[in-house]
PDB file of N, CA and C in Angstrom:
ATOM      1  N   UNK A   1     196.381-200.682 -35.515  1.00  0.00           N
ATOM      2  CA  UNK A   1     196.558-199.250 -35.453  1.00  0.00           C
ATOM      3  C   UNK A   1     197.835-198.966 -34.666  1.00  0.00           C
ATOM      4  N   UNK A   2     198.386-197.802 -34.950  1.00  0.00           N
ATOM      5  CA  UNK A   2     200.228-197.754 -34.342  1.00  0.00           C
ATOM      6  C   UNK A   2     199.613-197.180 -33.441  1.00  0.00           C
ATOM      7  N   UNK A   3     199.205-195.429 -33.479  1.00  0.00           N
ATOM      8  CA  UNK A   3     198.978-194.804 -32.654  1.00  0.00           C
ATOM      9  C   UNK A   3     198.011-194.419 -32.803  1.00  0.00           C
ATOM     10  N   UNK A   4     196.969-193.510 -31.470  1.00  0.00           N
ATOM     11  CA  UNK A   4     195.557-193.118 -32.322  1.00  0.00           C
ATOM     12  C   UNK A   4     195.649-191.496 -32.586  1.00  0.00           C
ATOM     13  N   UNK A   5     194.634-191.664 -33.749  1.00  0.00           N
ATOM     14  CA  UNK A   5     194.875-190.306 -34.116  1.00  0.00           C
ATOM     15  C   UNK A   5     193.666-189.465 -33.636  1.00  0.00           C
ATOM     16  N   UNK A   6     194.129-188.539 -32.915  1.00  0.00           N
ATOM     17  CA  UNK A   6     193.355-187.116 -32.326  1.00  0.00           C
ATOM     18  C   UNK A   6     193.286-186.128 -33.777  1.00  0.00           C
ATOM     19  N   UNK A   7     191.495-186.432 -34.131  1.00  0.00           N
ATOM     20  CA  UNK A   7     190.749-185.452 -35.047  1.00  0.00           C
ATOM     21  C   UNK A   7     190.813-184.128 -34.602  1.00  0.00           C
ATOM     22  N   UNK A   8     191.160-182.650 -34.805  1.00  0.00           N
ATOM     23  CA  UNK A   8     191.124-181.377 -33.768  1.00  0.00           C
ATOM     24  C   UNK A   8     189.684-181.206 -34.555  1.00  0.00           C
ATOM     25  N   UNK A   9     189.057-180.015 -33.801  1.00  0.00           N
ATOM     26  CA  UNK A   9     187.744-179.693 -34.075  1.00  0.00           C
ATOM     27  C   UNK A   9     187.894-178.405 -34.753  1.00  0.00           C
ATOM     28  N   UNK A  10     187.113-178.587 -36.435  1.00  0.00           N
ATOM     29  CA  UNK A  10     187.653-177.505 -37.497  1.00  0.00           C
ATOM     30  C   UNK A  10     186.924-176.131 -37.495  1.00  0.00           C
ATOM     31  N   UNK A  11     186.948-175.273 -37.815  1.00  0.00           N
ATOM     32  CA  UNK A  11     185.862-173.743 -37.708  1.00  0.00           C
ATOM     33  C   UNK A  11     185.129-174.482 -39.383  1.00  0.00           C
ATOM     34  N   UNK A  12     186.171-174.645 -40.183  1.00  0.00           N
ATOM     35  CA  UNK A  12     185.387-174.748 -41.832  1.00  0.00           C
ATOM     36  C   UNK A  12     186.111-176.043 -42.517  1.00  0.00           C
ATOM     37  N   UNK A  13     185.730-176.014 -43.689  1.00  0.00           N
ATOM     38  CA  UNK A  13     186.101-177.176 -44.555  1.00  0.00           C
ATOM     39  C   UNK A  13     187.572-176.843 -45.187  1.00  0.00           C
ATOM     40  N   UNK A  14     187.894-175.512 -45.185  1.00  0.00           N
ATOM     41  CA  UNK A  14     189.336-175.181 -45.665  1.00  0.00           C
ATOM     42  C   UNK A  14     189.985-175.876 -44.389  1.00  0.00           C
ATOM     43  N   UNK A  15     190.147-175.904 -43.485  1.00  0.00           N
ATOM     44  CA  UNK A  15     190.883-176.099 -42.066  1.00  0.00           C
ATOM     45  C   UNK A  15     190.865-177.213 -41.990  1.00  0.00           C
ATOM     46  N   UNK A  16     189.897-178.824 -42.694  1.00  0.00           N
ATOM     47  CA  UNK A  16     189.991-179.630 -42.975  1.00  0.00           C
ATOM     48  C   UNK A  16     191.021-180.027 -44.000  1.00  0.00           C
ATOM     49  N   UNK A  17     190.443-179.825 -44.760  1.00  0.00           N
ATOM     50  CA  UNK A  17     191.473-180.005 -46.454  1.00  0.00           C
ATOM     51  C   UNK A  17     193.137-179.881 -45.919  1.00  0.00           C
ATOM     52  N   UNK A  18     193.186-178.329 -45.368  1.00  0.00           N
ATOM     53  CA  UNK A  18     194.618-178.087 -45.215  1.00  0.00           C
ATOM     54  C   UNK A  18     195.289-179.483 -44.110  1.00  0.00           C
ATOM     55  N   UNK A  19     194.359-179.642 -43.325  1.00  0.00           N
ATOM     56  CA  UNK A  19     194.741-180.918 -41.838  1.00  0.00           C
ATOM     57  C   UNK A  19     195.486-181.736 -43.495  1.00  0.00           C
ATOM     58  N   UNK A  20     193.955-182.449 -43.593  1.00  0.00           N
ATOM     59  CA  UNK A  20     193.940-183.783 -44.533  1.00  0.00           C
ATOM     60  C   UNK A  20     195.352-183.659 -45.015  1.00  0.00           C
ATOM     61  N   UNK A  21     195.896-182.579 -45.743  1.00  0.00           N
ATOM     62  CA  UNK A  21     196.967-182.638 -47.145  1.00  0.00           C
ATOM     63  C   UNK A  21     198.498-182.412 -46.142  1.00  0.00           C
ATOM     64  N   UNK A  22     198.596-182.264 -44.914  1.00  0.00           N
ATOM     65  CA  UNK A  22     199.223-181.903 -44.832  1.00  0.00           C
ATOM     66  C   UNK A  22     199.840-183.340 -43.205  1.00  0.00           C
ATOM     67  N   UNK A  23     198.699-184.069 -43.150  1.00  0.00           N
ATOM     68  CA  UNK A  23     198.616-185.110 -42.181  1.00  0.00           C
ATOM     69  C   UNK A  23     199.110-186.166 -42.687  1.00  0.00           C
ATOM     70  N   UNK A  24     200.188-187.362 -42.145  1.00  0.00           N
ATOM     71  CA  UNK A  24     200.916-188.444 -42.475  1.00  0.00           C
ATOM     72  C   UNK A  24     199.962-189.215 -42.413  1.00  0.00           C
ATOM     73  N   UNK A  25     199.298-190.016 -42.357  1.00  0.00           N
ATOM     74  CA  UNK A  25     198.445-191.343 -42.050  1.00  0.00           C
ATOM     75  C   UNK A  25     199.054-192.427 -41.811  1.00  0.00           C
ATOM     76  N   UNK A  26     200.215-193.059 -42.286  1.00  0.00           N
ATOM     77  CA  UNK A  26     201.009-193.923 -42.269  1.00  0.00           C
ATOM     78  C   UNK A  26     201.651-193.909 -40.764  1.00  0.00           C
ATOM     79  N   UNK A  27     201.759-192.784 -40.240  1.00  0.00           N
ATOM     80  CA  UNK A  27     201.999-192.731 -38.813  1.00  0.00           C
ATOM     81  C   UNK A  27     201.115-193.711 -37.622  1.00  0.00           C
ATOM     82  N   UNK A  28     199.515-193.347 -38.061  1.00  0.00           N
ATOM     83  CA  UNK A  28     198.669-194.276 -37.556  1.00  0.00           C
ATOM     84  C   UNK A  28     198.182-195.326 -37.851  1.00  0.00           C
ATOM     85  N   UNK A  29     198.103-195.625 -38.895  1.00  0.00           N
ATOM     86  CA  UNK A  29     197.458-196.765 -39.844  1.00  0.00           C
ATOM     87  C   UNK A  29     198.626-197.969 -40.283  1.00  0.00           C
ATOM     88  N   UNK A  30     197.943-199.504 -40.235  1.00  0.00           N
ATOM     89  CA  UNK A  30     198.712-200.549 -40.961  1.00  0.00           C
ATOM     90  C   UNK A  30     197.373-201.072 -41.928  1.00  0.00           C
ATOM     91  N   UNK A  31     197.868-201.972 -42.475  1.00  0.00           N
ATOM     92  CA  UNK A  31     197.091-202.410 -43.677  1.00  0.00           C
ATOM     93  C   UNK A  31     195.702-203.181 -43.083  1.00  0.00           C
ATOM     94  N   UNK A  32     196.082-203.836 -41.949  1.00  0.00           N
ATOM     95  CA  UNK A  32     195.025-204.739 -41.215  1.00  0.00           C
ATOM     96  C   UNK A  32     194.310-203.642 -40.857  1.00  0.00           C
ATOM     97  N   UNK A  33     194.253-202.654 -40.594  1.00  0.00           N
ATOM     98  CA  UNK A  33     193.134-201.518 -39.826  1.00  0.00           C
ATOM     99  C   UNK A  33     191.915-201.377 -41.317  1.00  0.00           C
ATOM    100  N   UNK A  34     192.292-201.990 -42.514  1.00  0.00           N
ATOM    101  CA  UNK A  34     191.632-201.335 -43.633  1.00  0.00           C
ATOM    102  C   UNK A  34     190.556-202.988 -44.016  1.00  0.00           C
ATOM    103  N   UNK A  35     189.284-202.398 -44.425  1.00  0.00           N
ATOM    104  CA  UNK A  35     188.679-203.642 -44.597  1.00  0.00           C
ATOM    105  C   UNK A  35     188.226-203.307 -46.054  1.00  0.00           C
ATOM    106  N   UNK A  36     187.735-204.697 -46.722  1.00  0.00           N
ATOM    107  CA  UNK A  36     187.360-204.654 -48.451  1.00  0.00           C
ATOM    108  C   UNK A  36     186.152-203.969 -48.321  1.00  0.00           C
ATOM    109  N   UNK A  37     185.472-203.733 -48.892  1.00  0.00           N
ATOM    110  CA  UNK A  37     183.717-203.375 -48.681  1.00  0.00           C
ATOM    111  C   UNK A  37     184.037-203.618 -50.859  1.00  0.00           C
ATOM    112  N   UNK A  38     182.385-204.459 -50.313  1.00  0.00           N
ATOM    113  CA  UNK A  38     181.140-204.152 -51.736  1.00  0.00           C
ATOM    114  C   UNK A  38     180.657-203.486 -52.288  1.00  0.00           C
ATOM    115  N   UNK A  39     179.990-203.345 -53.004  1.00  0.00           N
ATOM    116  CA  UNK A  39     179.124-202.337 -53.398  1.00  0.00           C
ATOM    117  C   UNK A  39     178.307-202.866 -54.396  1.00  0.00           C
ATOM    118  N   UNK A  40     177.325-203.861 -54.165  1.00  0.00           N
ATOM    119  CA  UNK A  40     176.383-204.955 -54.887  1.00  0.00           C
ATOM    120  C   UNK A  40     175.663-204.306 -55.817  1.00  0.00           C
ATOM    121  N   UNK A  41     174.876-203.475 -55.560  1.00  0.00           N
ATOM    122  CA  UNK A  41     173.909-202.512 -55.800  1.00  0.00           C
ATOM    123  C   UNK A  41     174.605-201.016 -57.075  1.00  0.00           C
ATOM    124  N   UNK A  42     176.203-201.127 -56.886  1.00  0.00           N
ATOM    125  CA  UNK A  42     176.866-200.422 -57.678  1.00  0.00           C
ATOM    126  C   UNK A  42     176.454-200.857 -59.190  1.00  0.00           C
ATOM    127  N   UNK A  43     175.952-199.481 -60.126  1.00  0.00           N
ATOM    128  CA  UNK A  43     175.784-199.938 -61.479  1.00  0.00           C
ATOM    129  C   UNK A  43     176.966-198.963 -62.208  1.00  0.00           C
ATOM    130  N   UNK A  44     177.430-199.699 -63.480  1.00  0.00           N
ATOM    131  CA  UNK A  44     178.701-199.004 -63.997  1.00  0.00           C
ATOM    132  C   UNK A  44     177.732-197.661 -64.679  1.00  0.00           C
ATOM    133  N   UNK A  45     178.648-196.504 -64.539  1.00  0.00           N
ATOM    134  CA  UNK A  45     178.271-195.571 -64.939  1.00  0.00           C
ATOM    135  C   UNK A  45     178.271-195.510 -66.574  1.00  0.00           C
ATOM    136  N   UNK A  46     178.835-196.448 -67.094  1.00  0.00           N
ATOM    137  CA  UNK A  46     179.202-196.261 -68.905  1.00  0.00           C
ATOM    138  C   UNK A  46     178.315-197.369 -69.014  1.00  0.00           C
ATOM    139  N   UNK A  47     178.246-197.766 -70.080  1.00  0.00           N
ATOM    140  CA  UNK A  47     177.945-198.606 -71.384  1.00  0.00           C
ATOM    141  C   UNK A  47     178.889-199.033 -72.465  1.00  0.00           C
ATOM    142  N   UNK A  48     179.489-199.676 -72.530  1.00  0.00           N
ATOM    143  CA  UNK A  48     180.175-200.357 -73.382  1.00  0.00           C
ATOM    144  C   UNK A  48     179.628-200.244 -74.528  1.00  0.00           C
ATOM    145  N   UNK A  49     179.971-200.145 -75.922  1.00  0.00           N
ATOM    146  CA  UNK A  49     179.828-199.974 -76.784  1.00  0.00           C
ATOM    147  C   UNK A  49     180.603-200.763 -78.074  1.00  0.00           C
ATOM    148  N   UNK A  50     180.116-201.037 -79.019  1.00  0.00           N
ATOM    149  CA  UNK A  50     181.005-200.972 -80.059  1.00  0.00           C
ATOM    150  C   UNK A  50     180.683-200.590 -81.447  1.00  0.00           C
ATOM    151  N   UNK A  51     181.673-199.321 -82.215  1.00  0.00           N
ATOM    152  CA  UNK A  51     181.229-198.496 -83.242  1.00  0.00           C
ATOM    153  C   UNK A  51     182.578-198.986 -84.025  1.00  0.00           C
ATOM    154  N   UNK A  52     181.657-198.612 -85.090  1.00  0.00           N
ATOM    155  CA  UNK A  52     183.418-199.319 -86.163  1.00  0.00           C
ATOM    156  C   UNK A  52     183.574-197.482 -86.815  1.00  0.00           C
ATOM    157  N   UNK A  53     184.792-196.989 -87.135  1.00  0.00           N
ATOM    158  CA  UNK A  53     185.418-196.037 -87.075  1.00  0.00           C
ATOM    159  C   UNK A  53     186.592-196.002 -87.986  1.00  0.00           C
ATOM    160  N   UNK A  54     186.665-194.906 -88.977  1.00  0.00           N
ATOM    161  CA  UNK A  54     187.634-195.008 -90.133  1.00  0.00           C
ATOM    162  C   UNK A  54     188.591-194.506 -89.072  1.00  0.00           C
ATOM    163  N   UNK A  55     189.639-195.619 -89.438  1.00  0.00           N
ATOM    164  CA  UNK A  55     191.349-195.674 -88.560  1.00  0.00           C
ATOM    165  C   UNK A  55     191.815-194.296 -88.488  1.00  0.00           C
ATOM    166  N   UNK A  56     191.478-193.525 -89.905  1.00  0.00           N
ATOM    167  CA  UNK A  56     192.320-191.861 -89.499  1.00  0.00           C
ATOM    168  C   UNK A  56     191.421-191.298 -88.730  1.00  0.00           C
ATOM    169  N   UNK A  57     190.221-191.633 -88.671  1.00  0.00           N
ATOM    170  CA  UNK A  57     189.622-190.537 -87.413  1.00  0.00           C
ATOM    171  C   UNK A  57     190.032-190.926 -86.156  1.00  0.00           C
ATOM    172  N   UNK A  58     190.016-192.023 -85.891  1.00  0.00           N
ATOM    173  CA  UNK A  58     190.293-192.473 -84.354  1.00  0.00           C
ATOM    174  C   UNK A  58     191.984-192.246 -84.113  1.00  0.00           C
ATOM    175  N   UNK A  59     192.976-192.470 -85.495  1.00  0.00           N
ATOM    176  CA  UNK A  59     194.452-191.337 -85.405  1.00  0.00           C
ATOM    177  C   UNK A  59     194.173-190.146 -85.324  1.00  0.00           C
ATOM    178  N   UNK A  60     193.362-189.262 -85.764  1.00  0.00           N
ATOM    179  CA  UNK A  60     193.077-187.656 -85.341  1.00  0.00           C
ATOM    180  C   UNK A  60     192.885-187.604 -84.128  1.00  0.00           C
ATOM    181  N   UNK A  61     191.990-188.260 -83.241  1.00  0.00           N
ATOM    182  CA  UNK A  61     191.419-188.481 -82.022  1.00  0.00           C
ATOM    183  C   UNK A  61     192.383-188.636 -81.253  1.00  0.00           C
ATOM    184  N   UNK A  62     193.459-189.317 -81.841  1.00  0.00           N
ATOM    185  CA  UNK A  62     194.229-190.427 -80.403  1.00  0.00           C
ATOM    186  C   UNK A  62     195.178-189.046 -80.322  1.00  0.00           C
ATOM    187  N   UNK A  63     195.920-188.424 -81.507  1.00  0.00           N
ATOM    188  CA  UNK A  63     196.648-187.126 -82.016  1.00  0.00           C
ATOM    189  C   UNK A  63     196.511-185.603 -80.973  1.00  0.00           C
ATOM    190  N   UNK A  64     195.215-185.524 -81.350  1.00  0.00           N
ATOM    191  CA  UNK A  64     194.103-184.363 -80.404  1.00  0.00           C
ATOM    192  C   UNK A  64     194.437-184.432 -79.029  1.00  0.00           C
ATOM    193  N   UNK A  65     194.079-185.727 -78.711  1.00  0.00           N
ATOM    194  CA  UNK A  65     194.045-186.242 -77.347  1.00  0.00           C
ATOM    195  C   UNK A  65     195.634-185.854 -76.755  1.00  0.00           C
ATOM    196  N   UNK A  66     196.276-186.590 -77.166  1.00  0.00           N
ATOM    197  CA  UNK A  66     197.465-186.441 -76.802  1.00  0.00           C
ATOM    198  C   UNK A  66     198.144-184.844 -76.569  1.00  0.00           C
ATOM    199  N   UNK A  67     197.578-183.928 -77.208  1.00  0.00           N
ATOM    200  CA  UNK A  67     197.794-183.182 -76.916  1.00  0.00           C
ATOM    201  C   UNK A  67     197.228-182.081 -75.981  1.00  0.00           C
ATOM    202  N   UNK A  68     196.373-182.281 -75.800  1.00  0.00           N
ATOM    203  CA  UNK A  68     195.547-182.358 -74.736  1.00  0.00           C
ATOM    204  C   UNK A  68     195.834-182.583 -73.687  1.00  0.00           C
ATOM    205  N   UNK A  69     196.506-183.808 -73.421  1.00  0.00           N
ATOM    206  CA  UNK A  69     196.543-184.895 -72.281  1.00  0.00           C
ATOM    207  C   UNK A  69     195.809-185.828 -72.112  1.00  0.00           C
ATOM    208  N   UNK A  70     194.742-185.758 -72.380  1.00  0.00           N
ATOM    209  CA  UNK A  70     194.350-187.401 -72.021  1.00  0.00           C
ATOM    210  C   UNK A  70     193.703-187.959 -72.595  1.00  0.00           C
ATOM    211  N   UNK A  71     192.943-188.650 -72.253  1.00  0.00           N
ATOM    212  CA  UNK A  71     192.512-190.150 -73.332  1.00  0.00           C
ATOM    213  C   UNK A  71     191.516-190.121 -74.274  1.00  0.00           C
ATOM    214  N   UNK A  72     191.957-190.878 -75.599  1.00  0.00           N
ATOM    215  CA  UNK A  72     191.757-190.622 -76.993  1.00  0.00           C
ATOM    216  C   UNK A  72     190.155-190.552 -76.703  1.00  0.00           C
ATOM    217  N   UNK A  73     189.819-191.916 -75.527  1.00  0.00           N
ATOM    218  CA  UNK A  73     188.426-191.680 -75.952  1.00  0.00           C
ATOM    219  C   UNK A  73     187.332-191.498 -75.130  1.00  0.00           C
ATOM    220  N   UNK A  74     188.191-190.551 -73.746  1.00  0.00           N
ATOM    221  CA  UNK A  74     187.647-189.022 -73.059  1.00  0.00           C
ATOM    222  C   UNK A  74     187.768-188.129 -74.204  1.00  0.00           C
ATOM    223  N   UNK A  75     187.962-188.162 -74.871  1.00  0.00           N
ATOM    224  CA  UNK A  75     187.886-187.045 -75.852  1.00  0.00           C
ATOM    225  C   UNK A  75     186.895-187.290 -76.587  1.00  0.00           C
ATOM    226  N   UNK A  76     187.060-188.086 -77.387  1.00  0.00           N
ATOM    227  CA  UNK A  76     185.860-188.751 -78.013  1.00  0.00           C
ATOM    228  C   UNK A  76     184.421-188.738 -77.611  1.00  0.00           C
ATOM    229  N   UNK A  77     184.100-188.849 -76.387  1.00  0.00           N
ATOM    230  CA  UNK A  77     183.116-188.798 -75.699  1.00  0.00           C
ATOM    231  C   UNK A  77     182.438-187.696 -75.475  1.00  0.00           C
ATOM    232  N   UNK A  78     183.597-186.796 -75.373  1.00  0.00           N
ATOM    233  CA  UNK A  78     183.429-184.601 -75.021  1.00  0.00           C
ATOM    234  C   UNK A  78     182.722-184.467 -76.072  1.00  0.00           C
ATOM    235  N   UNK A  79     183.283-184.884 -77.377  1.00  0.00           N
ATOM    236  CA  UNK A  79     182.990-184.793 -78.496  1.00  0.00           C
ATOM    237  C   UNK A  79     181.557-185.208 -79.078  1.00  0.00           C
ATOM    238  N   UNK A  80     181.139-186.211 -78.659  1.00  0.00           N
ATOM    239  CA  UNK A  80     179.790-186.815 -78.704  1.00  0.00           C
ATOM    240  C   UNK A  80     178.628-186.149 -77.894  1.00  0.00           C
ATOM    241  N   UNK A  81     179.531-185.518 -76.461  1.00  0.00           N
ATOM    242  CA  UNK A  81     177.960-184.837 -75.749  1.00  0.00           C
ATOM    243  C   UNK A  81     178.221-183.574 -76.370  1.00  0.00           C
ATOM    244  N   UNK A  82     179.008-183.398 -77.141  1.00  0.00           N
ATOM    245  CA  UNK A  82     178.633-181.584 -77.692  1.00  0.00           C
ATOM    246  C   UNK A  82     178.149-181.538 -78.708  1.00  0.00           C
ATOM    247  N   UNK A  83     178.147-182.696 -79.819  1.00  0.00           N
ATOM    248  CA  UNK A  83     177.461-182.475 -80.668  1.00  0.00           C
ATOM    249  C   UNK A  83     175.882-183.146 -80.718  1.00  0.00           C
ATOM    250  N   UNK A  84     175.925-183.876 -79.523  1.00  0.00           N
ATOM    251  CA  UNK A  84     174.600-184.108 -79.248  1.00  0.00           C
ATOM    252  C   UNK A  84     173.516-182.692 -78.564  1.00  0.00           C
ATOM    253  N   UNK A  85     174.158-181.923 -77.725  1.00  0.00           N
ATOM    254  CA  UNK A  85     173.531-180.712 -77.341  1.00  0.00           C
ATOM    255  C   UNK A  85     173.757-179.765 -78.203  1.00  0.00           C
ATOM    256  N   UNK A  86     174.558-179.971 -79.310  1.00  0.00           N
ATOM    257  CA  UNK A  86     173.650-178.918 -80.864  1.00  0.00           C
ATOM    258  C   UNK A  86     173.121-179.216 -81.514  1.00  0.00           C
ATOM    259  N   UNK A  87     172.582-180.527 -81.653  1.00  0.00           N
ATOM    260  CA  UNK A  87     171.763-181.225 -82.340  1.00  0.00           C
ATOM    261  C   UNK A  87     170.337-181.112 -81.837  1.00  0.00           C
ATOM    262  N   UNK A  88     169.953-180.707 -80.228  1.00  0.00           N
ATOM    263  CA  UNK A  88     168.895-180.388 -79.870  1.00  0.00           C
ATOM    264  C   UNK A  88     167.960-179.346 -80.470  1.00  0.00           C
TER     265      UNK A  88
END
């Protein structure tokens, strides 16, 4: 540790956030101050899958996406829980 860092005592969570975003860390911190941790008990939130898919839909998808911003198959997925909750 370089120097230590004095936490001030906040009224709310905005007065945090603003500290946090606006505080160097690198001032106090080196790499040795940081340790690995586990997480054994961690289960992946997805499921892997595999669906076979006519090539122009997954080009519409990747197309969509992109315009959008992001990924062909975060999109894909949006796409699957919405038509699963009209299917109810």
């Amino acid at each position: 540790m370089k120097k230590p860092l004095k936490w001030p005592d906040f009224k709310n969570e905005n007065k945090v956030a603003e500290w946090l975003d606006k505080t160097d860390f690198s001032e106090h911190l080196t790499s040795s101050d940081f340790k690995r941790v586990k997480f054994p008990n961690l289960k992946p939130s997805k499921r892997l899958i595999s669906l076979r898919l006519e090539d122009s839909l997954v080009e519409k998808a990747k197309q969509k996406a992109a315009k959008l911003h992001i990924p062909y198959q975060t999109l894909m997925r949006q796409i699957l829980h919405e038509g699963l909750a009209k299917a109810r």
